[in-house]
N, C-alpha and C. Protein backbone atom coordinates (compact mmCIF):
# COMPACT_ATOMS: atom_id res chain seq x y z
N UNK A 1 66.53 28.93 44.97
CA UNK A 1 67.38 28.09 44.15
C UNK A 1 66.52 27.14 43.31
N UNK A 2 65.87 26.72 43.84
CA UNK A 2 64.31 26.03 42.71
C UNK A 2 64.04 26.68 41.98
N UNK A 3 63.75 27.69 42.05
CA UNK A 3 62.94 28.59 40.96
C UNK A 3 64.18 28.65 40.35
N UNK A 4 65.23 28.95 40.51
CA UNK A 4 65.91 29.04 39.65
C UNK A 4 66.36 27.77 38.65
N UNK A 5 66.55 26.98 39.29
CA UNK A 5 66.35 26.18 38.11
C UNK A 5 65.51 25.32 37.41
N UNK A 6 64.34 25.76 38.11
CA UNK A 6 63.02 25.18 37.29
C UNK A 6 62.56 26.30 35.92
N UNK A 7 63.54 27.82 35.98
CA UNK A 7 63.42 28.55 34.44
C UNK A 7 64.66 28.26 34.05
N UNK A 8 65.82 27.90 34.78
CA UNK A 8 66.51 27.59 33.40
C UNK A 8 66.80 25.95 33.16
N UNK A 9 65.53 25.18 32.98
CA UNK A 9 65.82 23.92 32.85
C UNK A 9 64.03 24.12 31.78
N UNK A 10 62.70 24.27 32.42
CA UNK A 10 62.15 24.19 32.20
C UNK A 10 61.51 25.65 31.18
N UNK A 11 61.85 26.68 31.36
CA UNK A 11 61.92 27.94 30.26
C UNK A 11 62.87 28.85 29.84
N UNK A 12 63.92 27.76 29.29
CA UNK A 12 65.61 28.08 29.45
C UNK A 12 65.50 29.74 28.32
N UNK A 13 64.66 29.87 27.49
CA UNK A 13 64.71 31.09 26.81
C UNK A 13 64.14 32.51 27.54
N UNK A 14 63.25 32.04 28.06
CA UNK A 14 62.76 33.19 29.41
C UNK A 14 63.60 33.34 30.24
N UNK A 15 64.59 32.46 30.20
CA UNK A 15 65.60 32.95 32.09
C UNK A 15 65.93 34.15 31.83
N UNK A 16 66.24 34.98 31.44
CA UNK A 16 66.83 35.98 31.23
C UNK A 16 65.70 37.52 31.64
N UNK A 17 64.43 37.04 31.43
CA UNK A 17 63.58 37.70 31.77
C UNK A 17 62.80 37.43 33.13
N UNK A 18 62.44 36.24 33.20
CA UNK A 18 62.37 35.68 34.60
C UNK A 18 62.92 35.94 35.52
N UNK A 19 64.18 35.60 35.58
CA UNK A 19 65.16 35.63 36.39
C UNK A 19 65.78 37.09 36.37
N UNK A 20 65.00 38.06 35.99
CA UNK A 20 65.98 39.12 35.86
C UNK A 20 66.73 40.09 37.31
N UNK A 21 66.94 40.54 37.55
CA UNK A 21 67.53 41.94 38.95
C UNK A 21 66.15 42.07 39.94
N UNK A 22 65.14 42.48 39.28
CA UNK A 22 63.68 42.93 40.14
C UNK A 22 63.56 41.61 40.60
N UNK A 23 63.04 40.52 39.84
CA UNK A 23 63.11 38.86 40.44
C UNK A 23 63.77 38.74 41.72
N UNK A 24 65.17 38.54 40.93
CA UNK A 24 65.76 37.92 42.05
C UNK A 24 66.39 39.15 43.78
N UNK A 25 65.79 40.31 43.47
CA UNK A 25 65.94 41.08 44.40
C UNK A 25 64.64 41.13 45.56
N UNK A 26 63.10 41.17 45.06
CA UNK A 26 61.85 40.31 45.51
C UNK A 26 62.23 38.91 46.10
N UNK A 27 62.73 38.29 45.78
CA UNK A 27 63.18 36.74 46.11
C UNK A 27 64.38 36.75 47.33
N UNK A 28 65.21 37.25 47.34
CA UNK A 28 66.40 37.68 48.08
C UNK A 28 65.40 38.36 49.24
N UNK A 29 64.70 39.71 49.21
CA UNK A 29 63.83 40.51 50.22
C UNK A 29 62.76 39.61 50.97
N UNK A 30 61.80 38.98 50.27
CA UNK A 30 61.09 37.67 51.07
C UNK A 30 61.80 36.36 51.64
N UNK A 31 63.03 36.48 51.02
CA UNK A 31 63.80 35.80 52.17
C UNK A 31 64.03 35.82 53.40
N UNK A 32 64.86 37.38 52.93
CA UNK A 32 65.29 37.91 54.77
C UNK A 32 64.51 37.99 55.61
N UNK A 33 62.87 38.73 55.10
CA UNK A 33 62.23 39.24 55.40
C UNK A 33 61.40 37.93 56.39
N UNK A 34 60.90 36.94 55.92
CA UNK A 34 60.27 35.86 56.60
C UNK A 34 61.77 35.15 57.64
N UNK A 35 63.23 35.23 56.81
CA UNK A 35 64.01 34.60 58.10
C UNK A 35 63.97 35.82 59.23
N UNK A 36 63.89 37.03 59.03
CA UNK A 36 63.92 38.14 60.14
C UNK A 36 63.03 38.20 61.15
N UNK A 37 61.67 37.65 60.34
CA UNK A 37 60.47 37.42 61.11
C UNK A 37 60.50 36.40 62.05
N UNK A 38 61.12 35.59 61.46
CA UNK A 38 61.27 33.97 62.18
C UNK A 38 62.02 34.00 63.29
N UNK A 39 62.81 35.00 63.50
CA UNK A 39 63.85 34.95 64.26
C UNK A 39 63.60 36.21 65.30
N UNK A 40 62.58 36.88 64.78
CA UNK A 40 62.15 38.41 65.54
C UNK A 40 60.91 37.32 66.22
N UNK A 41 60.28 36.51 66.41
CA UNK A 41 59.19 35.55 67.09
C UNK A 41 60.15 34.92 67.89
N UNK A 42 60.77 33.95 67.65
CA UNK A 42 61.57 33.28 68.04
C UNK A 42 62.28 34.23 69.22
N UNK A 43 63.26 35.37 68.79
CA UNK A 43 63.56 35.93 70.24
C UNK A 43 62.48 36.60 70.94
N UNK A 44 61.97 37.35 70.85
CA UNK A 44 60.72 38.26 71.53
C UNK A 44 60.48 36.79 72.14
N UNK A 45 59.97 35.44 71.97
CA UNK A 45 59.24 34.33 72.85
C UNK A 45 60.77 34.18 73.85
N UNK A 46 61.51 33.80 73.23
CA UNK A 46 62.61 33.85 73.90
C UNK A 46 63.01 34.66 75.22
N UNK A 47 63.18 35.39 75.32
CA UNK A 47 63.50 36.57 76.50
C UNK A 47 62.19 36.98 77.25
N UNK A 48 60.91 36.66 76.96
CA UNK A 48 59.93 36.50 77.67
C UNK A 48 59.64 35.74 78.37
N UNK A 49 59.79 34.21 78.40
CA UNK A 49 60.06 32.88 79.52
C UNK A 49 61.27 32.81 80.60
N UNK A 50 60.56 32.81 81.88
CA UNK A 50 61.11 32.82 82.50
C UNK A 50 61.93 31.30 82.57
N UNK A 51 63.42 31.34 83.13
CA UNK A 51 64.58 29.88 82.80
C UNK A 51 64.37 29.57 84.81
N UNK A 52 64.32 28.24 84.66
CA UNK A 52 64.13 28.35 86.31
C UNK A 52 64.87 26.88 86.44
N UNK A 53 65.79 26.74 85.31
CA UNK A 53 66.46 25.43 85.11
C UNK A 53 68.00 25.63 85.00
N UNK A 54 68.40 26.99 85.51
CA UNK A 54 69.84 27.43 84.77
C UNK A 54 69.74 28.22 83.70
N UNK A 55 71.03 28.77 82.94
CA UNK A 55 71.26 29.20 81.81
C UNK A 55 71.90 28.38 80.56
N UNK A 56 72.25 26.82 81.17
CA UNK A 56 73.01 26.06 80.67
C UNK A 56 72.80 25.44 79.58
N UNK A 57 73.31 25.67 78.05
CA UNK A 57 73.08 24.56 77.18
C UNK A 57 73.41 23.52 77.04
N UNK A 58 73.23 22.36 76.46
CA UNK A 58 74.24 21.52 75.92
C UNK A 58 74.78 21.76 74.49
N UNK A 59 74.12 22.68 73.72
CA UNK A 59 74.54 23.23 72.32
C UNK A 59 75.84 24.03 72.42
N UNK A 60 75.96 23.88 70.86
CA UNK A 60 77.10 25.45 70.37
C UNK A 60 76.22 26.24 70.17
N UNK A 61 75.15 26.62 70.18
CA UNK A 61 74.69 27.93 69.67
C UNK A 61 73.00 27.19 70.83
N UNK A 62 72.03 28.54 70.75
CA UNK A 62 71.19 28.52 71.24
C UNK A 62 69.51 28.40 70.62
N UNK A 63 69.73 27.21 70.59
CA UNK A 63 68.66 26.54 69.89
C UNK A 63 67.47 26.59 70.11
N UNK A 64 65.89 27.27 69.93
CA UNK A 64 64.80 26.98 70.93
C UNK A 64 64.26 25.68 71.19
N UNK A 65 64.69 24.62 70.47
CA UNK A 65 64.06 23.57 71.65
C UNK A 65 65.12 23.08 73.12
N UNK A 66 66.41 23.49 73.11
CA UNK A 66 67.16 23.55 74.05
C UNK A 66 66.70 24.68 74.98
N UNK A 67 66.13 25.95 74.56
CA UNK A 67 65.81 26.51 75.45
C UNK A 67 64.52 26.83 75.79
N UNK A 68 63.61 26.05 75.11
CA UNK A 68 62.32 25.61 75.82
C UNK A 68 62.06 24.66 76.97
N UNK A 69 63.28 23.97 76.72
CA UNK A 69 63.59 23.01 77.66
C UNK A 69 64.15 23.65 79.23
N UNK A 70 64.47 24.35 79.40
CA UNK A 70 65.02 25.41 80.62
C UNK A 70 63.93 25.94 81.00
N UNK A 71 62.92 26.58 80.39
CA UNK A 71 62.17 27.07 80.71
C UNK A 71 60.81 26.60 81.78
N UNK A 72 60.62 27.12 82.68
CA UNK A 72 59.51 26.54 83.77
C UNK A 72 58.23 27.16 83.35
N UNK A 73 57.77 28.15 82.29
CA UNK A 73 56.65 28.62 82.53
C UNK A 73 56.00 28.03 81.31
N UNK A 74 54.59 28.00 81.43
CA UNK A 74 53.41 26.72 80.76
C UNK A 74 52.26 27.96 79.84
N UNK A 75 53.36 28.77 79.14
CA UNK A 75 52.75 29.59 78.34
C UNK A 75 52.45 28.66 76.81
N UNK A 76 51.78 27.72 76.87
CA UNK A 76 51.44 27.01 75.34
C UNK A 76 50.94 27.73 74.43
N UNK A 77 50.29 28.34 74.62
CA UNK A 77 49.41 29.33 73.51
C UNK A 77 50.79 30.45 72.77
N UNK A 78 51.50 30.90 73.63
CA UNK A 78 52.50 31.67 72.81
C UNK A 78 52.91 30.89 72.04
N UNK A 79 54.41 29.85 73.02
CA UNK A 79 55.26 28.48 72.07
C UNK A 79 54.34 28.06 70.77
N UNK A 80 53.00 27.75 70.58
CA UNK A 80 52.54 27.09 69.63
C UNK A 80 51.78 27.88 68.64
N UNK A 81 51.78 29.12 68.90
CA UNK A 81 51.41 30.42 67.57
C UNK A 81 52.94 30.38 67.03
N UNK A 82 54.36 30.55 68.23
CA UNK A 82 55.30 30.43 66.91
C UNK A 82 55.86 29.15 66.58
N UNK A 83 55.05 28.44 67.10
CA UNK A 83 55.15 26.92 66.00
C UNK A 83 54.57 26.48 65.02
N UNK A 84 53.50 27.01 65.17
CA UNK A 84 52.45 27.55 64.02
C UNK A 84 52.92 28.01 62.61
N UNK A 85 53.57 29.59 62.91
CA UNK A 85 54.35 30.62 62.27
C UNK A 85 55.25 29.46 61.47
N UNK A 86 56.23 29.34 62.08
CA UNK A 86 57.73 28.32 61.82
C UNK A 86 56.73 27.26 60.87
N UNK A 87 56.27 26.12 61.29
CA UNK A 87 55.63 25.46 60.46
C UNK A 87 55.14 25.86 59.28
N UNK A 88 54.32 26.47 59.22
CA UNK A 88 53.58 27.27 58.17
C UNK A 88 54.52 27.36 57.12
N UNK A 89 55.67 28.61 57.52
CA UNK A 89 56.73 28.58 57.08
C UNK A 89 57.77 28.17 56.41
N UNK A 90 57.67 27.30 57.18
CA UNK A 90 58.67 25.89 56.64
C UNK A 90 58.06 25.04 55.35
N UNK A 91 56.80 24.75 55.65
CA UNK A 91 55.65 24.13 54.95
C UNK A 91 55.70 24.41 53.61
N UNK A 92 55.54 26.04 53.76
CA UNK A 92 55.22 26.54 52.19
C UNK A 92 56.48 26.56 51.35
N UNK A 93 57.52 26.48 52.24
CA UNK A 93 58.86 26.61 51.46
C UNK A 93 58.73 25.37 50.92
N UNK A 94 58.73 24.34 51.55
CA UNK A 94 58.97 23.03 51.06
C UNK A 94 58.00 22.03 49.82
N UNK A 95 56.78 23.04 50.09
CA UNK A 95 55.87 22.32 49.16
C UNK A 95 56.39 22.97 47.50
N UNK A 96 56.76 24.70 47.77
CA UNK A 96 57.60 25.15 46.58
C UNK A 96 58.73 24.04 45.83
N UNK A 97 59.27 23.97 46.87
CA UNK A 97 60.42 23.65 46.28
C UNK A 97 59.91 22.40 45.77
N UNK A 98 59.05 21.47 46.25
CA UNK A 98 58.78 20.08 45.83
C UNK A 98 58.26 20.37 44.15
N UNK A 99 57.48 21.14 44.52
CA UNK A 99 56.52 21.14 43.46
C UNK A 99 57.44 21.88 42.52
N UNK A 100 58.50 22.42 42.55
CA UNK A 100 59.16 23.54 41.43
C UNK A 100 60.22 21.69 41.07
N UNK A 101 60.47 21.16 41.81
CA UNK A 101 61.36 19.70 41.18
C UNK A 101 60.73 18.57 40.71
N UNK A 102 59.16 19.09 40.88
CA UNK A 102 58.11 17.43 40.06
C UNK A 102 58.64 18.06 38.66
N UNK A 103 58.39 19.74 38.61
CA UNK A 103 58.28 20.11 37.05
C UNK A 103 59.59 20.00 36.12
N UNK A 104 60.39 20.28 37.18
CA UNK A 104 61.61 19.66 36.79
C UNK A 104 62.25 18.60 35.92
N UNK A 105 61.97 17.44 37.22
CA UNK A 105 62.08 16.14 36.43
C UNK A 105 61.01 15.93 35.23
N UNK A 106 59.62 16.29 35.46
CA UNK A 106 59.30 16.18 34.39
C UNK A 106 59.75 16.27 32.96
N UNK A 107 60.02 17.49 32.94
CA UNK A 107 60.66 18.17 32.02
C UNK A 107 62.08 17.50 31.73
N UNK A 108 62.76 16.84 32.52
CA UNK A 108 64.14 16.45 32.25
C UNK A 108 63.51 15.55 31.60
N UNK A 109 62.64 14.54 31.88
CA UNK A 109 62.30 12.52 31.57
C UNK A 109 61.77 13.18 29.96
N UNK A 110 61.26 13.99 29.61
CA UNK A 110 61.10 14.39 28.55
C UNK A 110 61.84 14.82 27.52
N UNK A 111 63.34 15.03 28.00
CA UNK A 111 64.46 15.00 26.99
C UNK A 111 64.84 14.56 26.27
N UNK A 112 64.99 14.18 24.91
CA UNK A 112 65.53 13.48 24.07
C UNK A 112 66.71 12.88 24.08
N UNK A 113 68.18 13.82 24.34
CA UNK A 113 68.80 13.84 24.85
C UNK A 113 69.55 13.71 25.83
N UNK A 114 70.30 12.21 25.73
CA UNK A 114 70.73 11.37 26.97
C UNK A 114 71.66 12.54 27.82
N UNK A 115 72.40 13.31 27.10
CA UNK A 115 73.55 14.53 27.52
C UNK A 115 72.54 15.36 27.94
N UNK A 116 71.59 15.85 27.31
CA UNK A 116 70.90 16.83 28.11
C UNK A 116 70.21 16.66 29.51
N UNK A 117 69.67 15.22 29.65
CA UNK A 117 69.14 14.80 31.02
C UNK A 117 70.14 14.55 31.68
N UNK A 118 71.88 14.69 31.66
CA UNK A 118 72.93 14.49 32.45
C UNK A 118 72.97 15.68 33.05
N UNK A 119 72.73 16.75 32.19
CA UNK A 119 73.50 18.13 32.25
C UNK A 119 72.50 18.89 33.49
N UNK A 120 70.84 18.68 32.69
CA UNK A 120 69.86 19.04 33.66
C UNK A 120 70.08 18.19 35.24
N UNK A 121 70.13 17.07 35.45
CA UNK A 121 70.31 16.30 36.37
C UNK A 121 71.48 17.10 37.18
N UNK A 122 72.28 17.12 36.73
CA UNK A 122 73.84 17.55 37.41
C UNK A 122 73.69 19.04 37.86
N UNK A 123 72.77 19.88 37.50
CA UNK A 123 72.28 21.05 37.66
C UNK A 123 71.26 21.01 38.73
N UNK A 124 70.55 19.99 38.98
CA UNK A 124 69.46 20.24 40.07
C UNK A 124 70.13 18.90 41.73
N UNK A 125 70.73 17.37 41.49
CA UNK A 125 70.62 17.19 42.30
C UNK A 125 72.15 17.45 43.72
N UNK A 126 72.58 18.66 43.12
CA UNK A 126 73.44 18.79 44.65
C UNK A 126 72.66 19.90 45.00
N UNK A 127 71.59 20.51 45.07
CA UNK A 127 70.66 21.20 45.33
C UNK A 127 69.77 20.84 46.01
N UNK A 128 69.56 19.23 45.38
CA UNK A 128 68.33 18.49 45.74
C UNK A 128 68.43 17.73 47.27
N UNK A 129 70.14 17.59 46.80
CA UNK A 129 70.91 16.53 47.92
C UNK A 129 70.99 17.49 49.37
N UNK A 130 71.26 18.85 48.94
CA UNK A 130 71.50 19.71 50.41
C UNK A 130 70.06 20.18 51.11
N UNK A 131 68.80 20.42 50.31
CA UNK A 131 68.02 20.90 50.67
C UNK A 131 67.34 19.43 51.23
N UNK A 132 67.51 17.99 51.02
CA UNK A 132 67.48 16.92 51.60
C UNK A 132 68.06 16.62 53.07
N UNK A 133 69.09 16.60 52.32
CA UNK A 133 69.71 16.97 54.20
C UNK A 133 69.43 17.76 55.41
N UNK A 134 69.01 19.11 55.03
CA UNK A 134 68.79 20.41 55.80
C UNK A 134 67.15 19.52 56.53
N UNK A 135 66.50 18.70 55.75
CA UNK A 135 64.80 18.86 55.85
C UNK A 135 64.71 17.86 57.12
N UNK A 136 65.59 16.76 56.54
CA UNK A 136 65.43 15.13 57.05
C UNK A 136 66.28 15.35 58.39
N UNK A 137 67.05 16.41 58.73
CA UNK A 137 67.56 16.33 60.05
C UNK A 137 66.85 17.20 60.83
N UNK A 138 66.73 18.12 60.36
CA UNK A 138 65.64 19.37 61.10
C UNK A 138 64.56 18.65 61.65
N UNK A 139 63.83 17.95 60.67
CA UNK A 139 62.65 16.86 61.30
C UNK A 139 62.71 16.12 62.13
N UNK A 140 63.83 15.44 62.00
CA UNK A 140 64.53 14.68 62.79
C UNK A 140 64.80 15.44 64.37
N UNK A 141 65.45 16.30 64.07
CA UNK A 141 65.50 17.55 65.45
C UNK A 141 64.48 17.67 66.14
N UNK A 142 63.34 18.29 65.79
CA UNK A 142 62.23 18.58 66.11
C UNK A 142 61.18 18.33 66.33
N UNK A 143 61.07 16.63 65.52
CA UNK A 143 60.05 16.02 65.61
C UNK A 143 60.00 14.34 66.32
N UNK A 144 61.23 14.02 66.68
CA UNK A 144 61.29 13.18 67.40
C UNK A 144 61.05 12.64 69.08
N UNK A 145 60.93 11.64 69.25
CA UNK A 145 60.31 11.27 70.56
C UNK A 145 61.12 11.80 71.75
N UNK A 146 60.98 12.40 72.43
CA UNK A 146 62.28 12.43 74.02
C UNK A 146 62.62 10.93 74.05
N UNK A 147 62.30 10.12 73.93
CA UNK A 147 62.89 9.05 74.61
C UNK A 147 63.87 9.08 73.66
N UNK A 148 64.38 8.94 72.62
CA UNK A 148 65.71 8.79 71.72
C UNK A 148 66.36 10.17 72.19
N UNK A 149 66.11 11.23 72.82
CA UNK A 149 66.84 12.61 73.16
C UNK A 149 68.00 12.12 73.70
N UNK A 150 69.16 12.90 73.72
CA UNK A 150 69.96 12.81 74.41
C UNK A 150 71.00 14.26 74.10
N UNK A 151 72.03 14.32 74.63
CA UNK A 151 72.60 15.80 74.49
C UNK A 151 73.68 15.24 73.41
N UNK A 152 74.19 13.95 73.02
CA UNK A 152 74.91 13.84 72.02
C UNK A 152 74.27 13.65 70.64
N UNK A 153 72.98 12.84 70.63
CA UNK A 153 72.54 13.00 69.71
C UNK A 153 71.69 14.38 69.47
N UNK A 154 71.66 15.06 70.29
CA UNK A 154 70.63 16.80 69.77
C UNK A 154 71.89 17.17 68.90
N UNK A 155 73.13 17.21 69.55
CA UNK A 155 74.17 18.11 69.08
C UNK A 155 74.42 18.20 67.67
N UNK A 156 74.83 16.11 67.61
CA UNK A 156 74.99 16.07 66.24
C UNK A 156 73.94 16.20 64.99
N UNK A 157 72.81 16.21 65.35
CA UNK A 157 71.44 16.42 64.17
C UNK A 157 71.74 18.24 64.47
N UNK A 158 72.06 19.09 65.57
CA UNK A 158 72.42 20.32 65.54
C UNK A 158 73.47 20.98 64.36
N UNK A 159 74.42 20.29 64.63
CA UNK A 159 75.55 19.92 63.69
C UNK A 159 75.01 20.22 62.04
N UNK A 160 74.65 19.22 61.86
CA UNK A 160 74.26 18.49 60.71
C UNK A 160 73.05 19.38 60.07
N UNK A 161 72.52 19.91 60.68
CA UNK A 161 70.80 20.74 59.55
C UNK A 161 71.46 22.31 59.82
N UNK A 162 72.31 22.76 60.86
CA UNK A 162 72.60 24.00 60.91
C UNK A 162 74.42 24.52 60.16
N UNK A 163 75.34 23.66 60.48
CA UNK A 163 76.58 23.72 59.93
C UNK A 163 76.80 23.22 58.51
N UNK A 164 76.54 21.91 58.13
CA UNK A 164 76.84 20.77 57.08
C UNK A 164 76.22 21.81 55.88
N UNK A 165 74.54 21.86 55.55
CA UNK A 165 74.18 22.80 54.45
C UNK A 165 74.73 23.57 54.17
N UNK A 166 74.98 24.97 55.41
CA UNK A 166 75.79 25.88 54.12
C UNK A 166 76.63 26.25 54.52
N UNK A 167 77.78 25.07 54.64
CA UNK A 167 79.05 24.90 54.71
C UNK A 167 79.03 24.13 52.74
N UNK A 168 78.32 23.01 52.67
CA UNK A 168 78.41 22.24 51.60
C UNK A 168 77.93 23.40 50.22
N UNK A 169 76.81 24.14 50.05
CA UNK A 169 76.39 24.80 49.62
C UNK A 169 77.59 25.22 48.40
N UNK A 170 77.83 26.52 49.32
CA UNK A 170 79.18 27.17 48.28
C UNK A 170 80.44 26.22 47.22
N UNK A 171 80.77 24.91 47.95
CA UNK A 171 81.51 23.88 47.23
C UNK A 171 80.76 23.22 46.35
N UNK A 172 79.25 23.35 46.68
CA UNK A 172 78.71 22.26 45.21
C UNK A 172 78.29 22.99 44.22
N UNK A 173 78.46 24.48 44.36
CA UNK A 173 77.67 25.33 42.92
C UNK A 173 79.26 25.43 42.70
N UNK A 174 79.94 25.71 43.28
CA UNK A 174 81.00 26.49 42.72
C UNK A 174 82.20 25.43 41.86
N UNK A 175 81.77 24.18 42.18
CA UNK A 175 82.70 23.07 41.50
C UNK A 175 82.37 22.86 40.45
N UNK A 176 80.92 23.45 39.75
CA UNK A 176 80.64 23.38 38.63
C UNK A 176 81.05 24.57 37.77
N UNK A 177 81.75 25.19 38.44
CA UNK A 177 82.41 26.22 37.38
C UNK A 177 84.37 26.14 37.36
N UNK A 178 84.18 26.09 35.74
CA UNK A 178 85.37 25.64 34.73
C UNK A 178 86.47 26.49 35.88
N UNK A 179 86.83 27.45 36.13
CA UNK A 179 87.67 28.12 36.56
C UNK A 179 88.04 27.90 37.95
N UNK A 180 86.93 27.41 38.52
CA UNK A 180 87.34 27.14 40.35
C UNK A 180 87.78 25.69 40.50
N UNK A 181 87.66 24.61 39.15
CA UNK A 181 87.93 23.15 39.50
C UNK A 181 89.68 23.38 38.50
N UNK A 182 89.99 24.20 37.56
CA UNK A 182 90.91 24.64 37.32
C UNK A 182 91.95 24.97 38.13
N UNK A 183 92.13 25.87 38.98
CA UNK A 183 92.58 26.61 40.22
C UNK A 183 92.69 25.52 41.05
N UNK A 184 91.62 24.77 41.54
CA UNK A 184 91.48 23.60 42.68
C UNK A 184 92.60 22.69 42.28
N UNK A 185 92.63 21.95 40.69
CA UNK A 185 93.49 20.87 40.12
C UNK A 185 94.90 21.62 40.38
N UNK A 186 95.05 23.06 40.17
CA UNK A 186 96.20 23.41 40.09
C UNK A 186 97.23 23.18 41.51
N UNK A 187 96.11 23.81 42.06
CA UNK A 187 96.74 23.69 43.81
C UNK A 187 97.12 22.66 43.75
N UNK A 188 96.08 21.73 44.25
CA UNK A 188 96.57 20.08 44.60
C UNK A 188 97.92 19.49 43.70
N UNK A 189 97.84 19.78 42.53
CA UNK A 189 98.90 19.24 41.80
C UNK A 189 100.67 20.21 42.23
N UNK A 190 100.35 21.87 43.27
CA UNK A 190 101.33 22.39 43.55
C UNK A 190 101.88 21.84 45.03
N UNK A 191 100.50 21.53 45.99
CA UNK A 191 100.87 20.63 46.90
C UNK A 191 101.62 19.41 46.83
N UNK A 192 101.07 18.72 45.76
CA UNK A 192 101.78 17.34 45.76
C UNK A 192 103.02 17.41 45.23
N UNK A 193 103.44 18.17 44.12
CA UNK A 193 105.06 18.60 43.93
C UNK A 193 105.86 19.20 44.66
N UNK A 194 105.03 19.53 46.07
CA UNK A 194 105.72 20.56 47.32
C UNK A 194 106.38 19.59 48.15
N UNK A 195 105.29 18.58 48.42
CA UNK A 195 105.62 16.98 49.18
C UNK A 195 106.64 16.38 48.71
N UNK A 196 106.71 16.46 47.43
CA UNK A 196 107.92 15.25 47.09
C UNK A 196 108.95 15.96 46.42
């Protein structure tokens, strides 16, 4: 989603070539492909530790630091090659994306055009705002002290970096198109004449 709009903000006449089918099908494939990986480490470590604590979460779903936590065996060298992996991972995504939104703004503060730095702006920060959220709780998840742990607060930072993003996602691209805030006004205005 950066890249994407770092060509059509910053080489709005190339998007079309940039951005073309092969692009964004390469982009889509190194997606899956590193989340498949991430998640093919992640279980393979998974089902290899022995649980000598129960099967019990406190999660909705099965999280590995909830279930590192069950675990009795003192295999560090595995856990921290795929923390390694994950990091790494995570890392390079994030330095992309940083670095695809310095060029960004650059490029926006360089506008002449007070409407055009609205339009660019309004195009990058509910993008900016979700991939914010997803980072600052995950970190938060993962990188915080046990002593602030608790099973209500894991849940809700659980909540929040795994549900909230892309739940929010689909409502903030899609409100920017003429036809779905059309439809939306229509409803609400058929509800409220239903009420009264």
């Amino acid at each position: 989603m950066a890249y994407d709009r770092y060509v059509a903000i910053c080489k709005p006449l190339h998007y079309g070539t940039l951005m073309g089918t092969r692009a964004c099908v390469r982009m889509a494939a190194a997606a899956w492909a590193g989340g498949f990986l991430h998640a093919l480490l992640h279980t393979a470590n998974t089902f290899t530790m022995p649980l000598c604590q129960g099967n019990v979460l406190d999660q909705f779903f099965c999280e590995i630091a909830q279930i590192l936590k069950l675990s009795c065996s003192h295999s560090y060298l595995r856990e921290v090659g795929v923390f390694v992996f994950s990091a790494c991972l995570i890392f390079g995504c994030f330095v992309f994306i940083v670095l695809s939104y310095v060029q960004i703004f650059t490029a926006v503060l360089r506008m002449p055009s007070e409407q055009g730095r609205h339009k660019a702006f309004s195009m990058c920060l509910p993008h900016l705002a979700v991939v914010s959220l997803f980072v600052s709780t995950s970190f938060f998840a993962y990188l915080k002290p046990p002593s602030i742990s608790s099973p209500a607060v894991d849940l809700v930072v659980a909540v929040l970096y795994s549900v909230v993003p892309p739940a929010v996602n689909p409502l903030l691209y899609s409100m920017r198109n003429k036809e779905l805030k059309d439809a939306l006004n229509r409803l609400i205005q058929l509800v409220l004449v239903q009420q009264h």
